[in-house]
N, C-alpha and C. Protein backbone atom coordinates (compact mmCIF):
# COMPACT_ATOMS: atom_id res chain seq x y z
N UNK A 1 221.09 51.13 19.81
CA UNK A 1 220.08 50.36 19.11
C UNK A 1 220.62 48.97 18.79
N UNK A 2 220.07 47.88 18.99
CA UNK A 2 220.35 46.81 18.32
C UNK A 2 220.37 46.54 16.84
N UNK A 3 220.96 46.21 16.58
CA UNK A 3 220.97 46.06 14.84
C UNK A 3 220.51 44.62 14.87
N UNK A 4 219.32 45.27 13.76
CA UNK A 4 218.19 44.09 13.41
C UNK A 4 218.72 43.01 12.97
N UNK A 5 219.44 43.26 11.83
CA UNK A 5 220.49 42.32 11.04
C UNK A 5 221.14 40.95 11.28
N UNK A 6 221.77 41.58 12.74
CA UNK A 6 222.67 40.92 13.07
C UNK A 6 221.84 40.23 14.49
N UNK A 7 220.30 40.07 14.99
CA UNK A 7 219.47 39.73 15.53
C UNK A 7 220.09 40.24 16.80
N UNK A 8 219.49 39.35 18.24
CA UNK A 8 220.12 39.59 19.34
C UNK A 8 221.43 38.90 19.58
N UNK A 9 221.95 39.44 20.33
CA UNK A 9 223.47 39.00 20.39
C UNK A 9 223.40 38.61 21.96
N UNK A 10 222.58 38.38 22.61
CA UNK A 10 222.37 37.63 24.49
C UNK A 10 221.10 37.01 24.47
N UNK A 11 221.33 36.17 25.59
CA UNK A 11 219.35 35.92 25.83
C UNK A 11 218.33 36.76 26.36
N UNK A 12 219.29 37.60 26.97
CA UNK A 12 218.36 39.08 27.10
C UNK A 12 217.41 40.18 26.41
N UNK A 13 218.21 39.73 25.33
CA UNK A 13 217.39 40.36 24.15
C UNK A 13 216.25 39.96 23.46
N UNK A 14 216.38 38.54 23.71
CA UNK A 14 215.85 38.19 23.20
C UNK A 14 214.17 37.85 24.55
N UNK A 15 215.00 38.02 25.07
CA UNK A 15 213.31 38.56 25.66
C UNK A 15 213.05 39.37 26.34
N UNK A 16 213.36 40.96 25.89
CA UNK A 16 213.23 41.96 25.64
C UNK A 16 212.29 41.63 24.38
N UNK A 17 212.27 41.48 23.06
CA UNK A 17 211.69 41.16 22.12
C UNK A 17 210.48 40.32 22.23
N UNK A 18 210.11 39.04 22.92
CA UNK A 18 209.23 38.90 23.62
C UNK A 18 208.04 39.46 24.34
N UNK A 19 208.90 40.25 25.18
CA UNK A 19 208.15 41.26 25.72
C UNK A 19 207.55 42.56 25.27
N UNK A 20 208.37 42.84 23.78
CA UNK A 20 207.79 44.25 23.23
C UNK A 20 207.00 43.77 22.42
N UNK A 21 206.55 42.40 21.72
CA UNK A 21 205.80 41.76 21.01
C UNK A 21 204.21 41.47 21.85
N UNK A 22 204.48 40.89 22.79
CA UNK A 22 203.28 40.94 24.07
C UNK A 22 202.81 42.31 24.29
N UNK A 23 203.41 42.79 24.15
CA UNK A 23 202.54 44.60 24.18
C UNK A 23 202.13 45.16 23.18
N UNK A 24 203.23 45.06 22.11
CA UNK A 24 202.10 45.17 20.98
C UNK A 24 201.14 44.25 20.83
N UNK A 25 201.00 43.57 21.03
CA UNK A 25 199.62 42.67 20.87
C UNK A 25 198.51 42.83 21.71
N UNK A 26 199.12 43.41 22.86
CA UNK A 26 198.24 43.92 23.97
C UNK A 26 197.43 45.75 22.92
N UNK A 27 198.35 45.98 23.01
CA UNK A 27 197.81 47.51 22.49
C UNK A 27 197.27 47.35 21.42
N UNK A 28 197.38 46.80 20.67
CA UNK A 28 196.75 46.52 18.94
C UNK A 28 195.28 45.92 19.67
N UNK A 29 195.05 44.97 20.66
CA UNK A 29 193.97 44.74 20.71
C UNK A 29 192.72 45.54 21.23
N UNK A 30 193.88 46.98 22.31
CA UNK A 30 192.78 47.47 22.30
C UNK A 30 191.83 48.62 21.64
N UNK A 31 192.43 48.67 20.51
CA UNK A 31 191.32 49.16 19.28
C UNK A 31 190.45 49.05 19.36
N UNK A 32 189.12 50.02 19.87
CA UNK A 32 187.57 49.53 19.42
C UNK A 32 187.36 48.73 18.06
N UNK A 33 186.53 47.98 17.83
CA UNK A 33 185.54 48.11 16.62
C UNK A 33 186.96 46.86 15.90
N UNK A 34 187.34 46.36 16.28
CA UNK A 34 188.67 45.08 15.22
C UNK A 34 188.23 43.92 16.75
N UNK A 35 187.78 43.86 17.56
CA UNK A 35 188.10 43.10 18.54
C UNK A 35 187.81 41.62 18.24
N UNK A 36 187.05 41.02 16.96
CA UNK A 36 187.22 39.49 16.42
C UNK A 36 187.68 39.57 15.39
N UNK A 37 188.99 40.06 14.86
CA UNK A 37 190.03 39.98 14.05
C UNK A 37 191.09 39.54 14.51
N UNK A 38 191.80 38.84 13.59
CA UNK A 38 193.05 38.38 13.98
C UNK A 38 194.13 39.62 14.21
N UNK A 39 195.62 39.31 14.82
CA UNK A 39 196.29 39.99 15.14
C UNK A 39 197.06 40.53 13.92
N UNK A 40 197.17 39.67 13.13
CA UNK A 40 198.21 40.13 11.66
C UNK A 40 196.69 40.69 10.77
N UNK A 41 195.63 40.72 10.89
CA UNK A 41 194.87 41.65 10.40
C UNK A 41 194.69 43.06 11.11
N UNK A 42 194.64 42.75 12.01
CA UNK A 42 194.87 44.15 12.77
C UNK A 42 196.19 44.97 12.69
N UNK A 43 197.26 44.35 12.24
CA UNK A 43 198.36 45.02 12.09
C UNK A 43 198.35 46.04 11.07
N UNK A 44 197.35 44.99 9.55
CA UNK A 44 197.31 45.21 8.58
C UNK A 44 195.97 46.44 8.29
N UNK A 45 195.48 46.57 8.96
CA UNK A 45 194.23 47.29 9.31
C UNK A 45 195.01 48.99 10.12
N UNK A 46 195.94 48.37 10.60
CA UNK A 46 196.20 49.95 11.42
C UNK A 46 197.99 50.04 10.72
N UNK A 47 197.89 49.68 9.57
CA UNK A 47 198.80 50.05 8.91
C UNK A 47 200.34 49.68 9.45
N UNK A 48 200.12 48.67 10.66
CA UNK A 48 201.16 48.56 11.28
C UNK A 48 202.41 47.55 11.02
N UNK A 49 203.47 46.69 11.35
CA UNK A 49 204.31 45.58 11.37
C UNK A 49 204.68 44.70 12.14
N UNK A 50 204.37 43.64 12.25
CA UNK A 50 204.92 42.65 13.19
C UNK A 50 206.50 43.11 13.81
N UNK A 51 206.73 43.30 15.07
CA UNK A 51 207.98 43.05 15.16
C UNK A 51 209.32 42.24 14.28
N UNK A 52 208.62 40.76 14.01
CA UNK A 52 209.44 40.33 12.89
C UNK A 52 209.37 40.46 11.51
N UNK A 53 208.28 41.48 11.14
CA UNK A 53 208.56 41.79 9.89
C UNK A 53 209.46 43.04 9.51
N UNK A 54 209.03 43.88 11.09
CA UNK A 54 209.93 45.12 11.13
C UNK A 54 211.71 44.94 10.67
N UNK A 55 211.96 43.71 11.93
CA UNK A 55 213.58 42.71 11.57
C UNK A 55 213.97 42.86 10.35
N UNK A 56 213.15 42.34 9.32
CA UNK A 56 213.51 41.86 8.04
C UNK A 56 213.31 43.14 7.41
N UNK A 57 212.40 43.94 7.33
CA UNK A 57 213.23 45.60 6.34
C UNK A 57 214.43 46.40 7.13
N UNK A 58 214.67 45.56 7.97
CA UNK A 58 215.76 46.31 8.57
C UNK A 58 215.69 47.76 10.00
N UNK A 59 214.29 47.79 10.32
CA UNK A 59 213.93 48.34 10.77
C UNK A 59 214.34 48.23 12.29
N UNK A 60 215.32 49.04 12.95
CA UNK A 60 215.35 48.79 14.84
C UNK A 60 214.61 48.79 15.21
N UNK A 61 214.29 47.67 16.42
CA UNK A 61 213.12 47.21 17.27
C UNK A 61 212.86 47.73 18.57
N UNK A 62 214.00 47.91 19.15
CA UNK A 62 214.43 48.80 20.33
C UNK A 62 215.78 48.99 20.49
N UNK A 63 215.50 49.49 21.78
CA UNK A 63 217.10 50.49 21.70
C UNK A 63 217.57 49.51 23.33
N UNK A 64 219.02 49.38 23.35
CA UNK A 64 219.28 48.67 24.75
C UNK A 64 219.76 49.46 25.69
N UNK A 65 220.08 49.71 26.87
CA UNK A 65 221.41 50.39 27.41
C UNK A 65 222.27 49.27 28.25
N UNK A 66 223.19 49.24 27.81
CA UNK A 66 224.21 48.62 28.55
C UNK A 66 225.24 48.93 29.36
């Protein structure tokens, strides 16, 4: 797992993170019935967290293999 903390440690990771952010945004949108809501309302609506808010409680974002 990457430790949130200590952010990404390559540029790889960092878009890895990119990319898991683009999908959640992809999947959050496709919720029936929220589709002219914003994205941080919809987070907030399906009880969910921004990737970078996840960061900041400390929460792992993904896992790497190296």
């Amino acid at each position: 797992m990457l430790c949130p903390v200590l952010g990404p440690s390559i540029q790889g990771d960092m878009e890895d993170m990119e990319v898991l952010g683009s999908a959640q945004r992809r999947a959050v949108e496709l919720v029936t019935g929220l589709e002219n809501t914003s994205y941080k309302k919809l987070l907030r609506e399906l009880g969910l967290f921004s990737l970078e808010e996840r960061e900041a409680q400390g929460t792992p974002c993904h896992s790497t293999t190296t």
